[in-house]
Structure formats: structure tokens, C-alpha cells
C-alpha atoms as a PDB file:
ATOM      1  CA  UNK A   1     156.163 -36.830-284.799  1.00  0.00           C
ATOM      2  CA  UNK A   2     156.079 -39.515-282.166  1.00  0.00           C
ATOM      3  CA  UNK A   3     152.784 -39.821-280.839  1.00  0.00           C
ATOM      4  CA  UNK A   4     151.921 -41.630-277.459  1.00  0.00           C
ATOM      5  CA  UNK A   5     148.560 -43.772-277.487  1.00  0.00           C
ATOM      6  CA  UNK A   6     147.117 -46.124-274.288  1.00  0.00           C
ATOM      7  CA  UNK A   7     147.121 -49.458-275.839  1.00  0.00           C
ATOM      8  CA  UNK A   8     145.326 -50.610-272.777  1.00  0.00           C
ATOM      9  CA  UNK A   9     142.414 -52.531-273.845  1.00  0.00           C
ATOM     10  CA  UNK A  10     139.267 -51.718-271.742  1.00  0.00           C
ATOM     11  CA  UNK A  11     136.288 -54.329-271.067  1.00  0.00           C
ATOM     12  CA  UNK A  12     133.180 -54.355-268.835  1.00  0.00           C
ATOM     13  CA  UNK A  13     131.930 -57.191-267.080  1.00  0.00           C
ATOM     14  CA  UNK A  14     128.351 -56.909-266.166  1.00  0.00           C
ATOM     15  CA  UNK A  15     126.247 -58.572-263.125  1.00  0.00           C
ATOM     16  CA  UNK A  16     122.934 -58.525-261.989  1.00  0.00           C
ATOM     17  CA  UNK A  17     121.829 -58.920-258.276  1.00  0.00           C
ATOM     18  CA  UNK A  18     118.321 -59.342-256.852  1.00  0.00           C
ATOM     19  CA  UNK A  19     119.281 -57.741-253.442  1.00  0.00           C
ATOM     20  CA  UNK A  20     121.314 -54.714-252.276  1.00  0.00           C
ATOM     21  CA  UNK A  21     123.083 -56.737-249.725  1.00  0.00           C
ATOM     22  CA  UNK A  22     124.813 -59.344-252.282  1.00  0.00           C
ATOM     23  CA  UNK A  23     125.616 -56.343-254.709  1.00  0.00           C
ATOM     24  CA  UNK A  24     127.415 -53.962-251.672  1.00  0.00           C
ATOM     25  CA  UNK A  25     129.634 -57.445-251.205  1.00  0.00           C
ATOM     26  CA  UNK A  26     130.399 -57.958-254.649  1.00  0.00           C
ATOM     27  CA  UNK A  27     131.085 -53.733-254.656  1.00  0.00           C
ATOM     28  CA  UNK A  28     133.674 -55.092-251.522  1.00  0.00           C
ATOM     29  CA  UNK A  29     135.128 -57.690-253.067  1.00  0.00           C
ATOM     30  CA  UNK A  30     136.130 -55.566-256.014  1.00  0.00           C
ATOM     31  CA  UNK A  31     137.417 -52.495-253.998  1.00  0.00           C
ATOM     32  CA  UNK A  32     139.618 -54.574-251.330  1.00  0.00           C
ATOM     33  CA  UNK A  33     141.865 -55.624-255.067  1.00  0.00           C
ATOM     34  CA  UNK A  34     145.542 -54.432-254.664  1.00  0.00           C
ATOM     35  CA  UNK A  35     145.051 -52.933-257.970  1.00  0.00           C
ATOM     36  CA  UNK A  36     144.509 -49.487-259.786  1.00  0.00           C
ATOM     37  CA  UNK A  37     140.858 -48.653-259.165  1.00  0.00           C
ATOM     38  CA  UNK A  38     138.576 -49.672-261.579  1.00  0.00           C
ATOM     39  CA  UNK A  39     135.463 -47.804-262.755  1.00  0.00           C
ATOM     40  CA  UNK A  40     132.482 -48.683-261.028  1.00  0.00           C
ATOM     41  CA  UNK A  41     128.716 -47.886-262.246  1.00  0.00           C
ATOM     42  CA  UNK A  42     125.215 -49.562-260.704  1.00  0.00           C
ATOM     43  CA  UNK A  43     122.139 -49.296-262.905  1.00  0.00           C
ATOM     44  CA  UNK A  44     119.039 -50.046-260.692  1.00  0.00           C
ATOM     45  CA  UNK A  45     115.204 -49.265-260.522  1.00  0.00           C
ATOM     46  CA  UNK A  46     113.390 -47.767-257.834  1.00  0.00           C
ATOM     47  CA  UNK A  47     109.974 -47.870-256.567  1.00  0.00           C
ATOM     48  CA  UNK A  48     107.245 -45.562-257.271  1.00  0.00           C
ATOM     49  CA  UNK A  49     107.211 -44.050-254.118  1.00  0.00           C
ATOM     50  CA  UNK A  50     111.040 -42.520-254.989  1.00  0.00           C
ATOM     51  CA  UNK A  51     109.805 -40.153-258.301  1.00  0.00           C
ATOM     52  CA  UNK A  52     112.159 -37.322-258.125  1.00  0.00           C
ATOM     53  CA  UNK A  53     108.891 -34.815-257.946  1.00  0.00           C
ATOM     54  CA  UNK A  54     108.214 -33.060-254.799  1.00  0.00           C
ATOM     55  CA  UNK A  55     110.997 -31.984-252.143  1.00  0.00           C
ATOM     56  CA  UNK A  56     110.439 -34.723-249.962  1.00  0.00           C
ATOM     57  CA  UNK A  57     111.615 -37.173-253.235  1.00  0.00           C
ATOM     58  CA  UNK A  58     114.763 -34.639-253.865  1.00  0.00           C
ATOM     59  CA  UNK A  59     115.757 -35.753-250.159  1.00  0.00           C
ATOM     60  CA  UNK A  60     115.711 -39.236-251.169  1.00  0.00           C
ATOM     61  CA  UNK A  61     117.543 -38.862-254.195  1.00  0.00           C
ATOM     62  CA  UNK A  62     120.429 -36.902-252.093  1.00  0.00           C
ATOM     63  CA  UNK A  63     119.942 -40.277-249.502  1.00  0.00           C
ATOM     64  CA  UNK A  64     120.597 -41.919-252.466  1.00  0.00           C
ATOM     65  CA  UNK A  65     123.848 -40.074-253.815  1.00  0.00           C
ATOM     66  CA  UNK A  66     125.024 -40.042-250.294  1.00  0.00           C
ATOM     67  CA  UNK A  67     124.783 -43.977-250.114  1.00  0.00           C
ATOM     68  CA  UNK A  68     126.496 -44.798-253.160  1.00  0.00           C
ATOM     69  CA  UNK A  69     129.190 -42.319-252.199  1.00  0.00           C
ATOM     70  CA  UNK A  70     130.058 -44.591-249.208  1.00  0.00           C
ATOM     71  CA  UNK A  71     129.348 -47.786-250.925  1.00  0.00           C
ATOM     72  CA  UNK A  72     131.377 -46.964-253.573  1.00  0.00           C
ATOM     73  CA  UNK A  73     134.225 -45.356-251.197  1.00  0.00           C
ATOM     74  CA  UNK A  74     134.619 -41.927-253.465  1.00  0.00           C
ATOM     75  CA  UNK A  75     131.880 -38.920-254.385  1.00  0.00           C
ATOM     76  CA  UNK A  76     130.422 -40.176-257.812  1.00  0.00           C
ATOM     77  CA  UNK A  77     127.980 -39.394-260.504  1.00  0.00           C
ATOM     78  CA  UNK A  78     124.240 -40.141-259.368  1.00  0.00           C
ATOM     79  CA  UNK A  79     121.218 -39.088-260.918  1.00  0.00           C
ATOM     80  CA  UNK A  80     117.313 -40.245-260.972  1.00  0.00           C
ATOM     81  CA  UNK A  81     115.410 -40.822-264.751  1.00  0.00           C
ATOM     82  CA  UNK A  82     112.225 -42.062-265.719  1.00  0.00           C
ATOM     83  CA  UNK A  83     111.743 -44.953-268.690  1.00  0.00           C
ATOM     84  CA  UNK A  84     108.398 -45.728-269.986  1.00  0.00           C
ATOM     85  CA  UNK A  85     109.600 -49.321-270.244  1.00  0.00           C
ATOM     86  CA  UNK A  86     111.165 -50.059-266.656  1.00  0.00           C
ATOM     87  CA  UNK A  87     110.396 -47.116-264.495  1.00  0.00           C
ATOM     88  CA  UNK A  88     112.278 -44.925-262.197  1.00  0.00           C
ATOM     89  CA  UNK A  89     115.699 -45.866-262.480  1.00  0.00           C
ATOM     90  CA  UNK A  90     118.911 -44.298-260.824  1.00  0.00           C
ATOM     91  CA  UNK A  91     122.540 -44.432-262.096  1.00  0.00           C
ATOM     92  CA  UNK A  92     125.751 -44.374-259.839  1.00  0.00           C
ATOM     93  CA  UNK A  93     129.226 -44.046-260.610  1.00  0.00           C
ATOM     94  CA  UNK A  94     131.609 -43.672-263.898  1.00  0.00           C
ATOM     95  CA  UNK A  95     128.332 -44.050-266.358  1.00  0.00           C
ATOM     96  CA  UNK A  96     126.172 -42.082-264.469  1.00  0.00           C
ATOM     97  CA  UNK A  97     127.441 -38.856-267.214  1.00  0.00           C
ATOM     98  CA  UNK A  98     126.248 -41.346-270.391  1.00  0.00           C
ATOM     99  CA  UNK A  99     122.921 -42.065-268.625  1.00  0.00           C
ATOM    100  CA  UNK A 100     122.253 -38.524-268.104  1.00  0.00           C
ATOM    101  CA  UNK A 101     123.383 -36.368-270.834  1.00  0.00           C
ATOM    102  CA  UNK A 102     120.488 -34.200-271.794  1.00  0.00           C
ATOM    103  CA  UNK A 103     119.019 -34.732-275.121  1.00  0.00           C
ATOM    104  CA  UNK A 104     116.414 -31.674-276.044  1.00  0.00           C
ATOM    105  CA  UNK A 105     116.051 -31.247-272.260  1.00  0.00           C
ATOM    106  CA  UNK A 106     115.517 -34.985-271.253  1.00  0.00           C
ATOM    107  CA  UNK A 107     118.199 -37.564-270.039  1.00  0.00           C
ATOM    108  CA  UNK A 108     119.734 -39.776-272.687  1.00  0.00           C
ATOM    109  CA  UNK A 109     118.888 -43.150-270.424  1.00  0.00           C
ATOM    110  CA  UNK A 110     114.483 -41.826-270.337  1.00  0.00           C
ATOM    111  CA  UNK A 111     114.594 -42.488-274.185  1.00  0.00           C
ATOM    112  CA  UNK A 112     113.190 -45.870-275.194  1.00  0.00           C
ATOM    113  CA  UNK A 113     116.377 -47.118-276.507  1.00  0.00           C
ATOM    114  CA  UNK A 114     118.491 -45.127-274.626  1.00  0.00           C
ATOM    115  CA  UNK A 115     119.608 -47.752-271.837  1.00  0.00           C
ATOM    116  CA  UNK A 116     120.202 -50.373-274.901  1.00  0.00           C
ATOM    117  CA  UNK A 117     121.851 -47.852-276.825  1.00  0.00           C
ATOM    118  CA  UNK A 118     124.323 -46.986-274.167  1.00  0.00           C
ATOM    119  CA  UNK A 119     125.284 -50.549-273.172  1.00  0.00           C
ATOM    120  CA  UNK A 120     125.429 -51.693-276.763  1.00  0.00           C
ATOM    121  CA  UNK A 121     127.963 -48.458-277.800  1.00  0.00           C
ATOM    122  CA  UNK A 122     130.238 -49.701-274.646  1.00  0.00           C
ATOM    123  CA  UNK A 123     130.594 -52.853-276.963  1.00  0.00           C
ATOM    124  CA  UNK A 124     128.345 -54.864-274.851  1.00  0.00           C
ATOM    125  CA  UNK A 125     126.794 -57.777-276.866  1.00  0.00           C
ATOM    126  CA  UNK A 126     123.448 -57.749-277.855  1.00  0.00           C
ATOM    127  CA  UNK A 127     122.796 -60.832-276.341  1.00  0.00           C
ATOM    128  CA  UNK A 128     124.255 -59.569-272.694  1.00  0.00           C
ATOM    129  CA  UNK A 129     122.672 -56.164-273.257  1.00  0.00           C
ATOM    130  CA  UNK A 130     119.376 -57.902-273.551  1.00  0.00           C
ATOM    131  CA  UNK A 131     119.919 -60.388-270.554  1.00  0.00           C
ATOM    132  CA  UNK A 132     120.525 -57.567-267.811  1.00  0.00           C
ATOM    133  CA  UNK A 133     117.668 -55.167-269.419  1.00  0.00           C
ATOM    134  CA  UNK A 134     115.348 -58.271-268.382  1.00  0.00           C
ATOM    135  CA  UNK A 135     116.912 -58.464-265.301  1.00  0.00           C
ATOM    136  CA  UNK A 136     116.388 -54.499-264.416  1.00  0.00           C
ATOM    137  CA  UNK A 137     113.507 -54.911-265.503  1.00  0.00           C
ATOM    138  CA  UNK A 138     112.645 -57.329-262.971  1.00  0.00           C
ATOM    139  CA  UNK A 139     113.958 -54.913-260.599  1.00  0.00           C
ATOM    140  CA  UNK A 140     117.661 -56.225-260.245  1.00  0.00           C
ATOM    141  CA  UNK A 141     120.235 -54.072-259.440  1.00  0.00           C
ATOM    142  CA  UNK A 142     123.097 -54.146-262.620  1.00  0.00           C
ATOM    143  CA  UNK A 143     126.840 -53.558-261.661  1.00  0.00           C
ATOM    144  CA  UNK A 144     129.030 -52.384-264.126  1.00  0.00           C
ATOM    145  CA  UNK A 145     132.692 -52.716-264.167  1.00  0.00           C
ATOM    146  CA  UNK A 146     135.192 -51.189-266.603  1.00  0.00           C
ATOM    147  CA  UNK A 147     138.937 -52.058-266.004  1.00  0.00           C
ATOM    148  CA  UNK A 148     141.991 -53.698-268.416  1.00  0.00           C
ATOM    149  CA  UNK A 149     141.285 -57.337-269.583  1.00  0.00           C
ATOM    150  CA  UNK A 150     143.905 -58.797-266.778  1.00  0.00           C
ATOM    151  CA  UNK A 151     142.278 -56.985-264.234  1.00  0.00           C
ATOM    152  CA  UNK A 152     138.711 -58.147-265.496  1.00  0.00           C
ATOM    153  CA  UNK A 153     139.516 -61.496-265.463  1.00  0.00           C
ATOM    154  CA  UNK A 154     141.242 -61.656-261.931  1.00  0.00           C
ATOM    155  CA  UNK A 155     137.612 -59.541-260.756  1.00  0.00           C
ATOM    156  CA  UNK A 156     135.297 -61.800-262.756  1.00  0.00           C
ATOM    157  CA  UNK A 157     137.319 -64.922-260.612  1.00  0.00           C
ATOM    158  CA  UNK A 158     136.534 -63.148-257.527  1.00  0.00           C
ATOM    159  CA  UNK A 159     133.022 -62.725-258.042  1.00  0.00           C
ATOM    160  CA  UNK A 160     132.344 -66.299-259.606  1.00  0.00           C
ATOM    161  CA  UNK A 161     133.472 -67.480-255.763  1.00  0.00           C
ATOM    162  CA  UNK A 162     130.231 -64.951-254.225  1.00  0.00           C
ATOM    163  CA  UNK A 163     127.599 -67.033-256.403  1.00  0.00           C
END
């Protein structure tokens, strides 16, 4: 039996940006590549004011889907979690499913380990996992980007040019 198997090798690369404008350009930069799309994901915190509680929140959490829909240039995964550790955080994009997959009726990415734990079983180092949790936890926004190793590299060039 002849059995077909990708032998594409997958990677990540993972940023951190303090403000919304520099990550929607590096979001640009990525999506104007003449190349197959690549999957997208942004990890970020919000502020207190944005806990998914009352219907006036629920608004601003469809705002929210709404705007990484158009940032992102396709309908994607979104969803809203609280973390003891870092706060309110959202998810967009390809990841957004990991982040949110109900564990005895709370999201996978609320657990104390759960954001570690996720990056760390994409085969994210330790040390890099640790790096952008300090950085969300200072309130950065954290792009992820999956895609083959050529493609990575020609993206990673890209965005070394926005620092």
C-alpha cells in the first residue's frame, strides 16, 4: 500500500508589538507575499473595561471579531478568555480553536499553564515561549505565524526590514 504523507515541514515565527499600528503593518507585509497563505494568529490582552460580561462587552467582542476579520483579510477564529496571570486576553486567527477548546466548561488558554502549554506543544522553545509571555504580559500584542521553513524565512526577512 502506497501511502501519501506532506513532508512539508511547518514552523512558527513569533513577534511581539507594543502598538496595534506596527502589528496591522507587519499583518500587511505578510499578506501582500506572492505566496500560498500562511496561517495567521494574534494573542493580545485587553483592558478591564472589555470583560466579556454584560451585553454591552458582547458588542465589543463582536467589534473585535469584526476587526480582525478585515485585518486579517478572511472571517477567522476569535474568542475572549480570562487568565489569573495576565488578564483578559483575546485570540484571532488559525490558533484561536487551541486557545479555546473547553476543558470541564472553561477555555484551555484561562488555565494557568494553558497559554505556555499551547505555545510549548507547537514546538516553541522554552526560552521564546517565556520571552513573548513577558511581553503579553506587558500588554504586547503577539503575532503568530505558521507557514513552510522557505516561506518563514523569506517572512522573517521581511519583517526584520519593519524594526
Amino acid at each position: 500500500m502506497n501511502t501519501r504523507v506532506n513532508k512539508a515541514v511547518y514552523n512558527f515565527i513569533l513577534r511581539d508589538y507594543e502598538h496595534l499600528k506596527m502589528l496591522r503593518k507587519a499583518i500587511e507585509i505578510i499578506l501582500e507575499e506572492d505566496m500560498e497563505r500562511p496561517q495567521i494568529s494574534v494573542l493580545g490582552k485587553l483592558g478591564n473595561n472589555l470583560v466579556a460580561n454584560g451585553k454591552k462587552d458582547l458588542l465589543q467582542e463582536s467589534d473585535w471579531n469584526a476587526y480582525w476579520n478585515r485585518v486579517l483579510k478572511e472571517k477567522v477564529n476569535f474568542g475572549v478568555f480570562p487568565h489569573t496571570e495576565f488578564g483578559t486576553l483575546f485570540i484571532a486567527g488559525a490558533l484561536a480553536s487551541q486557545f479555546l477548546f473547553d476543558i470541564s466548561g472553561r477555555p484551555l488558554g484561562s488555565m494557568s499553564a494553558g497559554p505556555y502549554g499551547i505555545l510549548r506543544g507547537l514546538g516553541i522553545t522554552e526560552d521564546k515561549v517565556n520571552f513573548y509571555l513577558k511581553a503579553l504580559k506587558k500588554g504586547h500584542l503577539i503575532l503568530l505565524v505558521r507557514h513552510t521553513l522557505p516561506q518563514i524565512q523569506l517572512i522573517e526577512e521581511k519583517l526584520d526590514k519593519l524594526i
